[in-house]
PDB file of N, CA and C in Angstrom:
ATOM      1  N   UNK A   1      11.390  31.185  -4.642  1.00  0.00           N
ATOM      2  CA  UNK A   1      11.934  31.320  -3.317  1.00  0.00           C
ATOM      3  C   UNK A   1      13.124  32.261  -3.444  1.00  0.00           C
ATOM      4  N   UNK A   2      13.260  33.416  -2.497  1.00  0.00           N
ATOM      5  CA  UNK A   2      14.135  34.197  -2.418  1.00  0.00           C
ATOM      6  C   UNK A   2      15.029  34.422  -0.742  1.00  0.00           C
ATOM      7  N   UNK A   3      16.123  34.342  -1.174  1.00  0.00           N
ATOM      8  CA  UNK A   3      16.627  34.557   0.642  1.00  0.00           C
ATOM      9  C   UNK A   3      17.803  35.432   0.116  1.00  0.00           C
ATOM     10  N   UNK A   4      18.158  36.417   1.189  1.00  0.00           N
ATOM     11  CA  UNK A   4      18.894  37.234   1.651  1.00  0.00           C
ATOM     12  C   UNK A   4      20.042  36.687   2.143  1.00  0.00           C
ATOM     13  N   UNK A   5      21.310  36.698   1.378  1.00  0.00           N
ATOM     14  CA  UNK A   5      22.699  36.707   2.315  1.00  0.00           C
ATOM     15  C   UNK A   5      23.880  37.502   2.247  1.00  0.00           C
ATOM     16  N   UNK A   6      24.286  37.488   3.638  1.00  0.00           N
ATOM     17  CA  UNK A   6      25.300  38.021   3.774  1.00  0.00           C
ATOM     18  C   UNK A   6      26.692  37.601   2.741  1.00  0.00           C
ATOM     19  N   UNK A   7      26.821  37.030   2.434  1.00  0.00           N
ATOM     20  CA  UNK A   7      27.712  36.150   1.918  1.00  0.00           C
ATOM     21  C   UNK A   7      28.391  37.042   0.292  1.00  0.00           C
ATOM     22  N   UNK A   8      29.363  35.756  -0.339  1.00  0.00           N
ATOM     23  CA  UNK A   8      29.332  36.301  -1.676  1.00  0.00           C
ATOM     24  C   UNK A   8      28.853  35.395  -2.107  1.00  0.00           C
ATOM     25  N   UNK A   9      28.128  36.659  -4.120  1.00  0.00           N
ATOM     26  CA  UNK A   9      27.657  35.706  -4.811  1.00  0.00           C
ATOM     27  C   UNK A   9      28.474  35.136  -5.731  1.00  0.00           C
ATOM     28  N   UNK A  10      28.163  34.035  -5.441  1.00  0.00           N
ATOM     29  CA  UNK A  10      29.232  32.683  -6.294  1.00  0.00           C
ATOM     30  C   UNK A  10      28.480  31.590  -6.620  1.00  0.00           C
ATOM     31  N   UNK A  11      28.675  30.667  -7.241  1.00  0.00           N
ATOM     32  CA  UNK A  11      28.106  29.131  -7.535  1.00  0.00           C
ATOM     33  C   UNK A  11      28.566  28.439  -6.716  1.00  0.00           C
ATOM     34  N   UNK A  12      28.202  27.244  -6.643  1.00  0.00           N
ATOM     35  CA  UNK A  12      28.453  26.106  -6.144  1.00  0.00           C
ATOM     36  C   UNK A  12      29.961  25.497  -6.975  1.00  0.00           C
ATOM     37  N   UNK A  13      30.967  25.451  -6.061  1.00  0.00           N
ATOM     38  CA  UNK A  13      32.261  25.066  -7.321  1.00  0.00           C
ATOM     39  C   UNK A  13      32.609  23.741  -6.646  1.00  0.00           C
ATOM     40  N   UNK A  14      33.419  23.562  -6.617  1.00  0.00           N
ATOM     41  CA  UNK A  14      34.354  21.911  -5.890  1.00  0.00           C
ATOM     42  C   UNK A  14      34.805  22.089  -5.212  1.00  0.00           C
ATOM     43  N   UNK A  15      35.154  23.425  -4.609  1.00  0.00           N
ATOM     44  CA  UNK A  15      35.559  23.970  -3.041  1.00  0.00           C
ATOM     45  C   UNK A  15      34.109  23.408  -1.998  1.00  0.00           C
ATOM     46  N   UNK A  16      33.202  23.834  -2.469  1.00  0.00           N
ATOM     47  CA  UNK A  16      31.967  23.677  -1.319  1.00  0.00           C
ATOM     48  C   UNK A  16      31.208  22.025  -1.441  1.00  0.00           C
ATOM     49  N   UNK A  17      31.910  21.741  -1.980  1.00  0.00           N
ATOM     50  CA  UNK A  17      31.743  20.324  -1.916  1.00  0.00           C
ATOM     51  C   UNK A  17      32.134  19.180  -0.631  1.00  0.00           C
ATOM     52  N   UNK A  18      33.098  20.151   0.030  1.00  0.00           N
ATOM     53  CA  UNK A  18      33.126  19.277   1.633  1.00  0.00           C
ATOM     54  C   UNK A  18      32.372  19.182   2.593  1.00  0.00           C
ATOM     55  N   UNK A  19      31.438  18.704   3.025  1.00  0.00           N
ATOM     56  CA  UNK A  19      30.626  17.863   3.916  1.00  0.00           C
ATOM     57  C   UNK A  19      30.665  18.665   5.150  1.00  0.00           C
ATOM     58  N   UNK A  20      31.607  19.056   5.515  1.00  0.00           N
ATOM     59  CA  UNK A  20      31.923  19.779   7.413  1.00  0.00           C
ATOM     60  C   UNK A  20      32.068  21.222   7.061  1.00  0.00           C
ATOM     61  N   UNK A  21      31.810  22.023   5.779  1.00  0.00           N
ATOM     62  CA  UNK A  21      32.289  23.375   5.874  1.00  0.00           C
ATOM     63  C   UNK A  21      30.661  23.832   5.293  1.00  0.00           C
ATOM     64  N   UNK A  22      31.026  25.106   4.126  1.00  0.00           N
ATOM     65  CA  UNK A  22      29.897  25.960   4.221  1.00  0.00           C
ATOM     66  C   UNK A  22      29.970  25.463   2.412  1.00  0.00           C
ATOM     67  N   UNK A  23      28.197  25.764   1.876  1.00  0.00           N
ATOM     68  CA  UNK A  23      28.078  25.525   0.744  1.00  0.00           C
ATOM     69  C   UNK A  23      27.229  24.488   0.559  1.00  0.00           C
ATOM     70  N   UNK A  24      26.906  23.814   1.157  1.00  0.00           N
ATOM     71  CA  UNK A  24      26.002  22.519   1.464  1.00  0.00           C
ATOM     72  C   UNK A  24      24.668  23.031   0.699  1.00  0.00           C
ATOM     73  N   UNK A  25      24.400  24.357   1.393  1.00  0.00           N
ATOM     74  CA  UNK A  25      23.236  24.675   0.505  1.00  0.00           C
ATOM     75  C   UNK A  25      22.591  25.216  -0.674  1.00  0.00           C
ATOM     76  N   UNK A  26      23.895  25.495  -1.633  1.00  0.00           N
ATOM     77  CA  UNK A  26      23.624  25.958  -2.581  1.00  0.00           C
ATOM     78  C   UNK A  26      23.619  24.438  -3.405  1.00  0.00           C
ATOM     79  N   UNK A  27      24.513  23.720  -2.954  1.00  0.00           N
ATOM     80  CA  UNK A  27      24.568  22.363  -3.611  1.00  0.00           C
ATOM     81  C   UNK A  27      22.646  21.249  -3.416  1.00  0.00           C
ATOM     82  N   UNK A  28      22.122  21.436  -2.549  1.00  0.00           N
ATOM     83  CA  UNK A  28      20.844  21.624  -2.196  1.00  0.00           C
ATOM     84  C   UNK A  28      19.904  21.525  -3.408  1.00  0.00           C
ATOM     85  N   UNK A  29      20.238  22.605  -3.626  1.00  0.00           N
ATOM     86  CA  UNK A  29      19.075  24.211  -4.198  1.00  0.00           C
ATOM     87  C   UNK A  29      19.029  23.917  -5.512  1.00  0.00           C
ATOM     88  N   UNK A  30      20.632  23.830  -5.978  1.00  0.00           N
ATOM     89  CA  UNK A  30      21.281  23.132  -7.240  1.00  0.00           C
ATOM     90  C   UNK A  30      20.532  21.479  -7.896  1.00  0.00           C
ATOM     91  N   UNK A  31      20.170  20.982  -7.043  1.00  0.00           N
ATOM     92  CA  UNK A  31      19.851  19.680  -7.198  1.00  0.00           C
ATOM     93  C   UNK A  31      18.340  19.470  -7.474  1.00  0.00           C
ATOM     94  N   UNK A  32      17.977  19.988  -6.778  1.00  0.00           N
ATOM     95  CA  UNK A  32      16.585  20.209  -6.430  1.00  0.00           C
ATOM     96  C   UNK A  32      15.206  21.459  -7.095  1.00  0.00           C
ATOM     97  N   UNK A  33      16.385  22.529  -7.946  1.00  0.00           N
ATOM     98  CA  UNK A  33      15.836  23.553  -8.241  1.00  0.00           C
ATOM     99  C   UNK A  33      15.577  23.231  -9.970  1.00  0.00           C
ATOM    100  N   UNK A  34      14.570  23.740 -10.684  1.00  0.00           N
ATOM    101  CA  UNK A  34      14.448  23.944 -12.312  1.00  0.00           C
ATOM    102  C   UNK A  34      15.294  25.211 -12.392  1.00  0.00           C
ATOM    103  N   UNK A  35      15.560  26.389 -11.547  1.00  0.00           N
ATOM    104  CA  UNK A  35      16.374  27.113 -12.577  1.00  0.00           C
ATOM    105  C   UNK A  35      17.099  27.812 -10.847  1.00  0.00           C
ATOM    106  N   UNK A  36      17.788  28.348 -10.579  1.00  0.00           N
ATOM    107  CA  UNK A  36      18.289  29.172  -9.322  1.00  0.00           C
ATOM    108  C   UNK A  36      19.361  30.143  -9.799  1.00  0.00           C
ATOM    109  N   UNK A  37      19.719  31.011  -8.909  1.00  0.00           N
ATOM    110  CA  UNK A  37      21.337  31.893  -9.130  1.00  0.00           C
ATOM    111  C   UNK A  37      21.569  32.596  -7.824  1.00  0.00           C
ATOM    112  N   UNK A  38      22.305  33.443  -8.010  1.00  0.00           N
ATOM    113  CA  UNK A  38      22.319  34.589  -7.264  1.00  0.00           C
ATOM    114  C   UNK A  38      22.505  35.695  -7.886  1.00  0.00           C
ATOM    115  N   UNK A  39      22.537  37.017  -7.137  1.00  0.00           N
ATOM    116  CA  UNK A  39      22.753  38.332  -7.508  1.00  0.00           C
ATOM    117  C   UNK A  39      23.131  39.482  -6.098  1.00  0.00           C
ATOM    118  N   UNK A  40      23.682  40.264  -6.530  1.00  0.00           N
ATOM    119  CA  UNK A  40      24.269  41.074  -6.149  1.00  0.00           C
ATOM    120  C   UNK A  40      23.126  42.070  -5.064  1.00  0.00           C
ATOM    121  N   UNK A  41      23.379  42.374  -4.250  1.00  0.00           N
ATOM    122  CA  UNK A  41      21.846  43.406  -3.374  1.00  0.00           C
ATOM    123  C   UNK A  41      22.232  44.781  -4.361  1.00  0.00           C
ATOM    124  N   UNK A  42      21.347  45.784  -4.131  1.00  0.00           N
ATOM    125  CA  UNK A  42      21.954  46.759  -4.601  1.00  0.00           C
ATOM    126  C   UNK A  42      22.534  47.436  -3.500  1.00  0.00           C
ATOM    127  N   UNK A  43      22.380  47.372  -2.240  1.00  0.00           N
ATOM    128  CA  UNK A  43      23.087  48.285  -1.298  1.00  0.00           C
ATOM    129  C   UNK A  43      24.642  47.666  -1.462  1.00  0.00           C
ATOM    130  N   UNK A  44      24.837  46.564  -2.081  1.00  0.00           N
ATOM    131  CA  UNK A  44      26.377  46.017  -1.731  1.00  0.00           C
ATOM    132  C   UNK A  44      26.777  45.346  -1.035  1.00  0.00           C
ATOM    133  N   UNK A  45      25.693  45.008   0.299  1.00  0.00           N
ATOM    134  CA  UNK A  45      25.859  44.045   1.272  1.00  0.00           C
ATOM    135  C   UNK A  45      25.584  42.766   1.072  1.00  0.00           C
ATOM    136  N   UNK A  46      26.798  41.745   0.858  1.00  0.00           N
ATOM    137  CA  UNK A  46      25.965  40.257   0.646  1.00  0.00           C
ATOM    138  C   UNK A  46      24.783  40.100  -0.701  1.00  0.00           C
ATOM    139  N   UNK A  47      23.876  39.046  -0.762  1.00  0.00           N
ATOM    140  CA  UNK A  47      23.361  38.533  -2.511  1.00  0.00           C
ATOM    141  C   UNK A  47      22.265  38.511  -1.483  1.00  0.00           C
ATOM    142  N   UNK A  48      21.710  38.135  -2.823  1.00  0.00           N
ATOM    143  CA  UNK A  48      20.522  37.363  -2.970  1.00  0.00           C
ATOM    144  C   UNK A  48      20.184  36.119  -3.516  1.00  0.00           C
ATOM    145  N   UNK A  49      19.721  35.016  -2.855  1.00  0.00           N
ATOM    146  CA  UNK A  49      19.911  33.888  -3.840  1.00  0.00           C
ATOM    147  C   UNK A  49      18.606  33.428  -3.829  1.00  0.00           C
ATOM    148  N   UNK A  50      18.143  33.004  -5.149  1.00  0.00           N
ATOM    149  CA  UNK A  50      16.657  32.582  -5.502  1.00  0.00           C
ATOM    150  C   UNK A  50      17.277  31.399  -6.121  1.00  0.00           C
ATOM    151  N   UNK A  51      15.419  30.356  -6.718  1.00  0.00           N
ATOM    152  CA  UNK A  51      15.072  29.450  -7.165  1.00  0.00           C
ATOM    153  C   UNK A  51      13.992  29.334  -7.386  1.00  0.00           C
ATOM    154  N   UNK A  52      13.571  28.552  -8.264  1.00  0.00           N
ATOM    155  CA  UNK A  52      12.421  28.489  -9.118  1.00  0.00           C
ATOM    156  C   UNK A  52      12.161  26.542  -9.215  1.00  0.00           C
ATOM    157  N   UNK A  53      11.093  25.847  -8.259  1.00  0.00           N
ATOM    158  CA  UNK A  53      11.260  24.527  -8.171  1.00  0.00           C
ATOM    159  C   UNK A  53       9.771  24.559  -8.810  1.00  0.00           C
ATOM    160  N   UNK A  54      10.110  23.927 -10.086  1.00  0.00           N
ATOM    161  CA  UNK A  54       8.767  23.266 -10.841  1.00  0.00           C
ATOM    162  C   UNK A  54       7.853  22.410 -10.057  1.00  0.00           C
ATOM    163  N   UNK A  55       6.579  22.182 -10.222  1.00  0.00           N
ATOM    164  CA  UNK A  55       6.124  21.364  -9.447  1.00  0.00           C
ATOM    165  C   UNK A  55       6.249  20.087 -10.525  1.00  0.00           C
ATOM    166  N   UNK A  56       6.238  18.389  -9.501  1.00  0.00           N
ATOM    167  CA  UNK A  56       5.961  17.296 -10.297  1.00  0.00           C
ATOM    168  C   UNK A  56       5.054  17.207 -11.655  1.00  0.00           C
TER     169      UNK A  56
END
């Protein structure tokens, strides 16, 4: 799975760990994923963030 964001690429740290703000979903992805990251676009605009969810 691959999605497009505007955003920066960063991890999931202990900042995005609050419940009412932004980050919810990398914490998600994190939980749920066998391997994920992000990366940089090459135009410079915002990442890319993938994952890789094993099946059962």
């Amino acid at each position: 799975m691959e999605v497009i964001g505007g955003g920066p690429t960063r991890s999931p740290a202990a900042t995005d760990r609050d419940p009412d703000e932004h980050g919810r979903g990398r914490l998600i992805v994190a939980s749920l994923a066998s391997r994920w990251g992000t990366s940089r676009r090459r135009d410079r605009h915002g990442c890319i963030h993938w994952a890789q969810i094993a099946p059962d």
